[in-house]
PDB file of N, CA and C in Angstrom:
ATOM      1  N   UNK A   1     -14.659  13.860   1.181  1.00  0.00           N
ATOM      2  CA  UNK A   1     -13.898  13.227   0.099  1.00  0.00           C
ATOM      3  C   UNK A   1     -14.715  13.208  -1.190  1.00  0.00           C
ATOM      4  N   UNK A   2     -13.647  13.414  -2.439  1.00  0.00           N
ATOM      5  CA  UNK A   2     -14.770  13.556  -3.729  1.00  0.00           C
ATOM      6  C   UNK A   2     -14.948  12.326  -3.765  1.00  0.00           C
ATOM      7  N   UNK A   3     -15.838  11.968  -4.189  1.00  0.00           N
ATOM      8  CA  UNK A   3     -16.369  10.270  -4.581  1.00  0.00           C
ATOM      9  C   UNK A   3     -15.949   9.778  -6.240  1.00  0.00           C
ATOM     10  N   UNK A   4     -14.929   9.844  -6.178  1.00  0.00           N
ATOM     11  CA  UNK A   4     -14.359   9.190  -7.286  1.00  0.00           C
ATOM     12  C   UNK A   4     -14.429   7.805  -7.478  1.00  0.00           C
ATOM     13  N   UNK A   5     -14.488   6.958  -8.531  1.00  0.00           N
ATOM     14  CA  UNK A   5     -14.723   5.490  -8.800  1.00  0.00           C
ATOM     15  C   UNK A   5     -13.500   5.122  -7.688  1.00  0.00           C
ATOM     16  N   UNK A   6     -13.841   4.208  -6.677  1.00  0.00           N
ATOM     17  CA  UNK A   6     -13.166   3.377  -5.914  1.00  0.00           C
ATOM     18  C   UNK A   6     -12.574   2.504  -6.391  1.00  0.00           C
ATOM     19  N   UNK A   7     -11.355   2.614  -6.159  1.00  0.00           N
ATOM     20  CA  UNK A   7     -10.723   1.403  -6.622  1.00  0.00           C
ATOM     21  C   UNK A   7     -10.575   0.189  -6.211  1.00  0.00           C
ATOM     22  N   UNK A   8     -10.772  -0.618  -7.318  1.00  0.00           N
ATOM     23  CA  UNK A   8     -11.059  -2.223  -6.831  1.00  0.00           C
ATOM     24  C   UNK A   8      -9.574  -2.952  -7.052  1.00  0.00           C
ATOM     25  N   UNK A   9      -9.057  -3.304  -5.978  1.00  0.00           N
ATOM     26  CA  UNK A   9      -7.661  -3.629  -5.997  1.00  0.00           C
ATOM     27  C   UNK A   9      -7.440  -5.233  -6.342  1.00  0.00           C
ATOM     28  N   UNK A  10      -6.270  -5.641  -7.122  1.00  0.00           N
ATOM     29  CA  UNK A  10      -6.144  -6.762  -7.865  1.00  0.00           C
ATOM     30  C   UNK A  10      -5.856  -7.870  -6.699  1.00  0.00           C
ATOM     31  N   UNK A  11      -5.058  -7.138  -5.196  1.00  0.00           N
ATOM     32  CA  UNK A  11      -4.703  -8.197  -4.140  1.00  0.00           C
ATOM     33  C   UNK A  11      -5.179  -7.280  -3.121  1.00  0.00           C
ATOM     34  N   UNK A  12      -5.113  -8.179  -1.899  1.00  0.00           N
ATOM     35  CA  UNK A  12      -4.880  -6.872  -0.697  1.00  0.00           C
ATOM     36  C   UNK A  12      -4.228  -7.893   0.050  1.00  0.00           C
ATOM     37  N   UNK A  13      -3.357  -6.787   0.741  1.00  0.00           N
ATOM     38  CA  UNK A  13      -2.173  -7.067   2.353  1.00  0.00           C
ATOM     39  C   UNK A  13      -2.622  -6.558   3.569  1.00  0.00           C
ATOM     40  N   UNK A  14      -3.037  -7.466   4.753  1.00  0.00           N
ATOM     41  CA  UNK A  14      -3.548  -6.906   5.708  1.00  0.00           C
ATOM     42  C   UNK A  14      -2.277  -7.437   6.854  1.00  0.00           C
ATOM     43  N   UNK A  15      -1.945  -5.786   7.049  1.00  0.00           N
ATOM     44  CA  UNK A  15      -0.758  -6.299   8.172  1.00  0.00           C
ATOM     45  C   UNK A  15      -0.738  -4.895   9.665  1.00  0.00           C
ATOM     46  N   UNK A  16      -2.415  -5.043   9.801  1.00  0.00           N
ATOM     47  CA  UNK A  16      -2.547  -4.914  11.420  1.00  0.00           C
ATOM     48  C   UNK A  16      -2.218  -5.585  11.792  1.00  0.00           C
ATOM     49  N   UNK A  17      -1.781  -4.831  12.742  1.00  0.00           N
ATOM     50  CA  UNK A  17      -1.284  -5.226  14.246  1.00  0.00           C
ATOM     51  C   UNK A  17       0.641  -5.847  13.767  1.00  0.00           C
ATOM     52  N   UNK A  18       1.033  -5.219  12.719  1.00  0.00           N
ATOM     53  CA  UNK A  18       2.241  -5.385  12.161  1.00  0.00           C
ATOM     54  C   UNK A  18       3.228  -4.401  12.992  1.00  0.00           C
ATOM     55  N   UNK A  19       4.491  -4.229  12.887  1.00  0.00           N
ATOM     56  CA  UNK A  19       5.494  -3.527  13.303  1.00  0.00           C
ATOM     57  C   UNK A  19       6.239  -3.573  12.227  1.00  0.00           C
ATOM     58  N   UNK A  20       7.509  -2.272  12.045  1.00  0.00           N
ATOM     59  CA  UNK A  20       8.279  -1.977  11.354  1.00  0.00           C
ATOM     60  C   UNK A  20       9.404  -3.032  11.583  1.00  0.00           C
ATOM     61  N   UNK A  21       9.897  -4.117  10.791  1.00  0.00           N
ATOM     62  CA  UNK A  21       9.880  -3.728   9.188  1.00  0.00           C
ATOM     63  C   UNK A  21       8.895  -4.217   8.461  1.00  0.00           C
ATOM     64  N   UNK A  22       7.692  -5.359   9.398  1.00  0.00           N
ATOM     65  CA  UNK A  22       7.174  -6.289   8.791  1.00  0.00           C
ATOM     66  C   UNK A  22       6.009  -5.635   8.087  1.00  0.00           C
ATOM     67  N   UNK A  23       5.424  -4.900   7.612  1.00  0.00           N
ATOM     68  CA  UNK A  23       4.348  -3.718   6.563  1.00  0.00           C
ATOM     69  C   UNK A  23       4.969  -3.488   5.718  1.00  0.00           C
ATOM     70  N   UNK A  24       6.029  -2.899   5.414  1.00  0.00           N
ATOM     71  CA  UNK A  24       6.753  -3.103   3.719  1.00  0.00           C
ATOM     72  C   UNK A  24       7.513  -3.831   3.751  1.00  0.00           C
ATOM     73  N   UNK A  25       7.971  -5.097   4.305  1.00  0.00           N
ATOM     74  CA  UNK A  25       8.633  -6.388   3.827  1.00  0.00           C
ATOM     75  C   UNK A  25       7.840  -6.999   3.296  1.00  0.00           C
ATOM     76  N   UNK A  26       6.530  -7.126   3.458  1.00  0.00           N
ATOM     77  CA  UNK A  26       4.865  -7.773   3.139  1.00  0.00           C
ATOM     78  C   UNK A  26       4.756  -7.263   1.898  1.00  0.00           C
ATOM     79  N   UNK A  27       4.662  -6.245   1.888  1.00  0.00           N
ATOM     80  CA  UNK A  27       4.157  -4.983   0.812  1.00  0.00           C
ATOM     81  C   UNK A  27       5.267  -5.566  -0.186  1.00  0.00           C
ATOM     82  N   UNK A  28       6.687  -5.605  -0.006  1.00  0.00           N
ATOM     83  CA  UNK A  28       7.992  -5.371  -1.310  1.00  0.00           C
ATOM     84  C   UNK A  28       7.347  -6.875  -1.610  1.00  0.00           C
ATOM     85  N   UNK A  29       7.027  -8.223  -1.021  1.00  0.00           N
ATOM     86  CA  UNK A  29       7.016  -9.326  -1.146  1.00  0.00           C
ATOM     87  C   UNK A  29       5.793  -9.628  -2.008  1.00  0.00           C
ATOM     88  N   UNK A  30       4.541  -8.354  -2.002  1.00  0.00           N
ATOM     89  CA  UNK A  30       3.214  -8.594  -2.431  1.00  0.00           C
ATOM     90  C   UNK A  30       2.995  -8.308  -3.548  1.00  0.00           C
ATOM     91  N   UNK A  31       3.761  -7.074  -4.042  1.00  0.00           N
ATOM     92  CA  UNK A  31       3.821  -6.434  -5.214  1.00  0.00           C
ATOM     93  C   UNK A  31       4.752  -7.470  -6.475  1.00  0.00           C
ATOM     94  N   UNK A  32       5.452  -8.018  -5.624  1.00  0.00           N
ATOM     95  CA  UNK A  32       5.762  -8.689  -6.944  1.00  0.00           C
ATOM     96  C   UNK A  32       5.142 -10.623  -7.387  1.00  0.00           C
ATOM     97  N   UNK A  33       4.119 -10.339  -6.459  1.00  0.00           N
ATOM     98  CA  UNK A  33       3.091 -11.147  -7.024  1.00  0.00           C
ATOM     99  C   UNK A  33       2.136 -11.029  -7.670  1.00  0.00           C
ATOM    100  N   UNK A  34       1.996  -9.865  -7.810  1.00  0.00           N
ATOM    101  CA  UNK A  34       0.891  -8.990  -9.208  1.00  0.00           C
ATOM    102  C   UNK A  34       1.424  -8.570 -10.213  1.00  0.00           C
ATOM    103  N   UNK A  35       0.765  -8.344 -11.342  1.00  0.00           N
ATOM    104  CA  UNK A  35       0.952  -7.849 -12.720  1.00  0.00           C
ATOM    105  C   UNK A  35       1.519  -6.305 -13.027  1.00  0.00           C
ATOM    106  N   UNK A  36       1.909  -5.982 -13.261  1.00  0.00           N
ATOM    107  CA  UNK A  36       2.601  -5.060 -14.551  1.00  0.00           C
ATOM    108  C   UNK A  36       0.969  -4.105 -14.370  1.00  0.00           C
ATOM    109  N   UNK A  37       0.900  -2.735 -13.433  1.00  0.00           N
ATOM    110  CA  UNK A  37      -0.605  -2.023 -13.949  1.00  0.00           C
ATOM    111  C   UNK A  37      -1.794  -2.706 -12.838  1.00  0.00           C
ATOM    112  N   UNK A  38      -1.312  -3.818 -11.845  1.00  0.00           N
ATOM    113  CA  UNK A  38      -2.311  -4.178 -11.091  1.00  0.00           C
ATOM    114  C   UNK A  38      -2.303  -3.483 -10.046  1.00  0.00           C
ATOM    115  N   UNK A  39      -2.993  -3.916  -9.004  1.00  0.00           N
ATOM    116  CA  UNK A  39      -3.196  -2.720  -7.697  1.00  0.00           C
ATOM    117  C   UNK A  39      -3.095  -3.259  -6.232  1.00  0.00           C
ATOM    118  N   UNK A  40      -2.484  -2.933  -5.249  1.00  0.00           N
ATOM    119  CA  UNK A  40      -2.331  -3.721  -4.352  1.00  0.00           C
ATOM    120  C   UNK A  40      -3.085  -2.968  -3.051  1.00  0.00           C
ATOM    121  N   UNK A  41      -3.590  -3.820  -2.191  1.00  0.00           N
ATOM    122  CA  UNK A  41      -4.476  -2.959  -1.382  1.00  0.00           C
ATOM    123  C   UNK A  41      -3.726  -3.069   0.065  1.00  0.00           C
ATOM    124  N   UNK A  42      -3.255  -2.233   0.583  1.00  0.00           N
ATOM    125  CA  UNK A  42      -2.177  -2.390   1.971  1.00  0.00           C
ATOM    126  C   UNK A  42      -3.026  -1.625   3.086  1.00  0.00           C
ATOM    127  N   UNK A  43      -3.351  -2.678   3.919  1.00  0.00           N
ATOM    128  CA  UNK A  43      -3.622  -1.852   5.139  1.00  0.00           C
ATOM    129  C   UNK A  43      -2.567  -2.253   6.534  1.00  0.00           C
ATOM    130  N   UNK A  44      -2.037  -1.087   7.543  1.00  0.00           N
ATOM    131  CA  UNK A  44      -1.568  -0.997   8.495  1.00  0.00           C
ATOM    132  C   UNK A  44      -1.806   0.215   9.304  1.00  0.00           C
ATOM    133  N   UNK A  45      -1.582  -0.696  10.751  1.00  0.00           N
ATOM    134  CA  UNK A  45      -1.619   0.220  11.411  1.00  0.00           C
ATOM    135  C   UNK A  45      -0.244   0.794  12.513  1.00  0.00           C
ATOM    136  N   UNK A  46       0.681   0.589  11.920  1.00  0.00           N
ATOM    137  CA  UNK A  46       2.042   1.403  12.451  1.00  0.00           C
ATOM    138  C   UNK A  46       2.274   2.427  11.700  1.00  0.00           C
ATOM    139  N   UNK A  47       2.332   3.165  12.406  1.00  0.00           N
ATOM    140  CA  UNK A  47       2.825   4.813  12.397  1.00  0.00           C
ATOM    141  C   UNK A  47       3.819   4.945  11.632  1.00  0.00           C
ATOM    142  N   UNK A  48       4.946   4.103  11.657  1.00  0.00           N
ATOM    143  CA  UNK A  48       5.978   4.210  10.796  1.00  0.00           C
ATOM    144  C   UNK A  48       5.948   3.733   9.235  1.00  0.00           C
ATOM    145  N   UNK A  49       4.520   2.732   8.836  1.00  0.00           N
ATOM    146  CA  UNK A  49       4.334   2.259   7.399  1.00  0.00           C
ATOM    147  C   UNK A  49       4.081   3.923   6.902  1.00  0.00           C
ATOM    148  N   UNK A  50       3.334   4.424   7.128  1.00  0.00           N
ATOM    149  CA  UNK A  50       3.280   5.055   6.146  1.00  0.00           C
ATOM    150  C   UNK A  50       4.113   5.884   5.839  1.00  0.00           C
ATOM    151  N   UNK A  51       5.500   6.643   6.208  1.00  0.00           N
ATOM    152  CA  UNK A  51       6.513   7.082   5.419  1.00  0.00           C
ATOM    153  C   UNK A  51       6.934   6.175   4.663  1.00  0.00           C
ATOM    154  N   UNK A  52       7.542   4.765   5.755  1.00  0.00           N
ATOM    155  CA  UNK A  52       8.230   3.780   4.839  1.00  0.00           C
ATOM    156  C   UNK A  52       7.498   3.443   3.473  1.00  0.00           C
ATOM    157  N   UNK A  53       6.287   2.756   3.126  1.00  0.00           N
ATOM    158  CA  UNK A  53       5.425   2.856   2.178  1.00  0.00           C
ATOM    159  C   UNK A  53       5.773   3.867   1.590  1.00  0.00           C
ATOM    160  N   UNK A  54       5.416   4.857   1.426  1.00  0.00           N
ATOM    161  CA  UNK A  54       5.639   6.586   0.542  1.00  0.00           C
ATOM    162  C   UNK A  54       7.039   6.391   0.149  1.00  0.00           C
ATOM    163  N   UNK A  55       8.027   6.164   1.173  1.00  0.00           N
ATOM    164  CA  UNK A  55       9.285   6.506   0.483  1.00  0.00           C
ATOM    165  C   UNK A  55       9.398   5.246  -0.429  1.00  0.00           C
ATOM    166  N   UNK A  56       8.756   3.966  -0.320  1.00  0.00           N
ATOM    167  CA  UNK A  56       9.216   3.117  -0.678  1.00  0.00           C
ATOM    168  C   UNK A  56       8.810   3.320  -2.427  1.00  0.00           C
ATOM    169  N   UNK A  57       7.792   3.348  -2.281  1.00  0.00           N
ATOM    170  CA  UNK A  57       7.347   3.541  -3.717  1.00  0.00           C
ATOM    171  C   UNK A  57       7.934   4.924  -4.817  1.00  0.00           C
ATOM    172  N   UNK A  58       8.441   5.635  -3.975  1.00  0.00           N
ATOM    173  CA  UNK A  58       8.973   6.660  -4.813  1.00  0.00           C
ATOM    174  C   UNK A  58      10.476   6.134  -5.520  1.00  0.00           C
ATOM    175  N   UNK A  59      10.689   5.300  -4.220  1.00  0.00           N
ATOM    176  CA  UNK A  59      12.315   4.742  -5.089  1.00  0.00           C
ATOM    177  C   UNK A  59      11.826   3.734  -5.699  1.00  0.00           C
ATOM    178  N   UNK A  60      11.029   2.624  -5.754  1.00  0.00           N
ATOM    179  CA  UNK A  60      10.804   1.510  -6.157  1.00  0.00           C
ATOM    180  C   UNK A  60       9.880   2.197  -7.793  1.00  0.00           C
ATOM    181  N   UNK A  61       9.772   3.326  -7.763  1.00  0.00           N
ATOM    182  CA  UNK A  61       8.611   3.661  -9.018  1.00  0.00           C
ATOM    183  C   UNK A  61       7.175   3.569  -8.927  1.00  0.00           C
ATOM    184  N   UNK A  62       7.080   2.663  -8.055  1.00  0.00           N
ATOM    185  CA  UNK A  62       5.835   1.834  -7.908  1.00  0.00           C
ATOM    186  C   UNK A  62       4.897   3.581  -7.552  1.00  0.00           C
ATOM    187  N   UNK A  63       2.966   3.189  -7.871  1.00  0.00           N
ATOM    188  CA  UNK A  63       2.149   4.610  -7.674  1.00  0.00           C
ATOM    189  C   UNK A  63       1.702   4.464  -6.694  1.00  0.00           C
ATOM    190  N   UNK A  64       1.219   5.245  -5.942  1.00  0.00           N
ATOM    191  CA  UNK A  64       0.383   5.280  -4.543  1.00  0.00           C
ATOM    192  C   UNK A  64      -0.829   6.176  -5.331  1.00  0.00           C
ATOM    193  N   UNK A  65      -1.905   5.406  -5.612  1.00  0.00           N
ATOM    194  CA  UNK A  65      -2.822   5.972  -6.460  1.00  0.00           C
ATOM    195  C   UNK A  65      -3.849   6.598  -5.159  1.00  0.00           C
ATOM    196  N   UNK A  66      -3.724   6.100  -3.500  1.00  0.00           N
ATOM    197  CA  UNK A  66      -4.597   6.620  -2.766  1.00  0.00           C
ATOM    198  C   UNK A  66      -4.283   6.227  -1.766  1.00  0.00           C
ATOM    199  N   UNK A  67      -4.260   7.540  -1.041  1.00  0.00           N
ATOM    200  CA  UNK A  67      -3.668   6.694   0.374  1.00  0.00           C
ATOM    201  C   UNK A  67      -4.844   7.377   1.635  1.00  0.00           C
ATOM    202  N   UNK A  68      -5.277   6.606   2.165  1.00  0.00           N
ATOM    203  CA  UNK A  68      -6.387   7.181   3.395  1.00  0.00           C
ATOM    204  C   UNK A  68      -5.741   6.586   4.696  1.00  0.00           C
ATOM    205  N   UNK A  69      -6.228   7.330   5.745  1.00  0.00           N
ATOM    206  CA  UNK A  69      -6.105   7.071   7.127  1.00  0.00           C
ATOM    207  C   UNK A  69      -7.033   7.741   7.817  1.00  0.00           C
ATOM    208  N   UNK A  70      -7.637   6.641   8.577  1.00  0.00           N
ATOM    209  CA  UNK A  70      -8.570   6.814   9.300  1.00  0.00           C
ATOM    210  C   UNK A  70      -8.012   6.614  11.069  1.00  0.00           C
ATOM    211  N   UNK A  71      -8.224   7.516  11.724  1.00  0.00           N
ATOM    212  CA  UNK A  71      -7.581   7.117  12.926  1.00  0.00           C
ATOM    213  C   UNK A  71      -6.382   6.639  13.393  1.00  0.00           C
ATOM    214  N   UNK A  72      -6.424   4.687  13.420  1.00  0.00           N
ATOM    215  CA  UNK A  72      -4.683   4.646  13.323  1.00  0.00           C
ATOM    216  C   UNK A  72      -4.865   4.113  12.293  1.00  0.00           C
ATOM    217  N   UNK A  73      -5.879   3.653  11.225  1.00  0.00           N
ATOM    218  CA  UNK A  73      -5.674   2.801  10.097  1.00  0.00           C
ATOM    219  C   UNK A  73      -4.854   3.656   8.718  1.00  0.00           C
ATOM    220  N   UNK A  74      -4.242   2.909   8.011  1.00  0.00           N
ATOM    221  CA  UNK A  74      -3.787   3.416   7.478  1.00  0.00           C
ATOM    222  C   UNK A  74      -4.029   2.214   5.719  1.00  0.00           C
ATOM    223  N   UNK A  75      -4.392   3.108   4.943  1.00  0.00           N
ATOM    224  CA  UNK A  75      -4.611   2.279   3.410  1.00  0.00           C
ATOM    225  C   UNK A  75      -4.709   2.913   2.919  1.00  0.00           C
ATOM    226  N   UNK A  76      -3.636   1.896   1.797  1.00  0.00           N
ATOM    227  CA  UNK A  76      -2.847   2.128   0.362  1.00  0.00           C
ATOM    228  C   UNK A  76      -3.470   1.484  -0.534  1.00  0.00           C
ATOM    229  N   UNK A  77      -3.210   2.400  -1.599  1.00  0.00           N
ATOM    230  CA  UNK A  77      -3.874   1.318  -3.019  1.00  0.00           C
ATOM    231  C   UNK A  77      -2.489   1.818  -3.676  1.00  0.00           C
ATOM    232  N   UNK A  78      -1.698   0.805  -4.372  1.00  0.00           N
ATOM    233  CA  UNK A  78      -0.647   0.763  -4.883  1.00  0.00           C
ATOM    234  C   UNK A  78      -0.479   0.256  -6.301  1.00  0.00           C
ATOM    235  N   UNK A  79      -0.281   0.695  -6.927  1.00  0.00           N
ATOM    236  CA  UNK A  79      -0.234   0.272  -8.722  1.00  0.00           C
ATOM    237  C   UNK A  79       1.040  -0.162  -8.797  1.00  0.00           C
ATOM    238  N   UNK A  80       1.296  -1.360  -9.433  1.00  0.00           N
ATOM    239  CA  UNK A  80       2.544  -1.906  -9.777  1.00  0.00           C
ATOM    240  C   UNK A  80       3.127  -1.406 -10.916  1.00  0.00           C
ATOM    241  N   UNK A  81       4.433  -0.444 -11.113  1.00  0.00           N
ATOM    242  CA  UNK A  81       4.399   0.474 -12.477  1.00  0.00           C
ATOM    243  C   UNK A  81       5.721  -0.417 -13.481  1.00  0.00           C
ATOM    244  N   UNK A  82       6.185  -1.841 -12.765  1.00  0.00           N
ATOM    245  CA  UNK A  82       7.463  -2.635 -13.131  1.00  0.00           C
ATOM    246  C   UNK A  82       7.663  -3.533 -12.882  1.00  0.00           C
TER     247      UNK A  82
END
C-alpha cells in the first residue's frame, strides 16, 4: 500500500460482530451526526456491509475516501459530502 497521509477520522462506528441491516443502519444514523466535509470511520465484519456501504454512499453522495479489508475486517473512511 502507498503510504499516503492516513486519515484521521472525525467519528468512528464499530459494528463487529454486526449483521445486515445493523452496519449501515449505524453508519446512515452516524453520518448525520458529523459535519458537512467530516469523516466517519466504519468498521465491520459482515460480508454483506461492504456492498451495502458502497452502494449506500453512491446514492446517498456521501465519499468512500478508503476502503481496506483485512481478512474478514472490513474499514471505511467516509466523508460526509451533505
Amino acid at each position: 500500500m502507498g503510504n499516503n497521509t492516513d486519515i484521521v477520522p472525525d467519528a468512528e462506528l464499530d459494528c463487529i460482530g454486526l449483521y445486515c441491516p445493523m452496519p449501515i443502519a449505524m453508519t446512515k444514523e452516524e453520518i448525520d451526526k458529523i459535519e458537512v466535509g467530516q469523516i466517519l470511520k466504519v468498521e465491520a465484519d459482515d460480508p454483506a456491509a461492504e456492498e451495502d456501504i458502497k452502494r449506500w454512499a453512491k446514492r446517498t453522495g456521501h465519499e468512500i475516501l478508503k476502503f481496506e479489508k483485512e481478512g474478514t475486517l472490513l474499514t471505511f473512511y467516509i466523508k460526509r459530502m451533505k
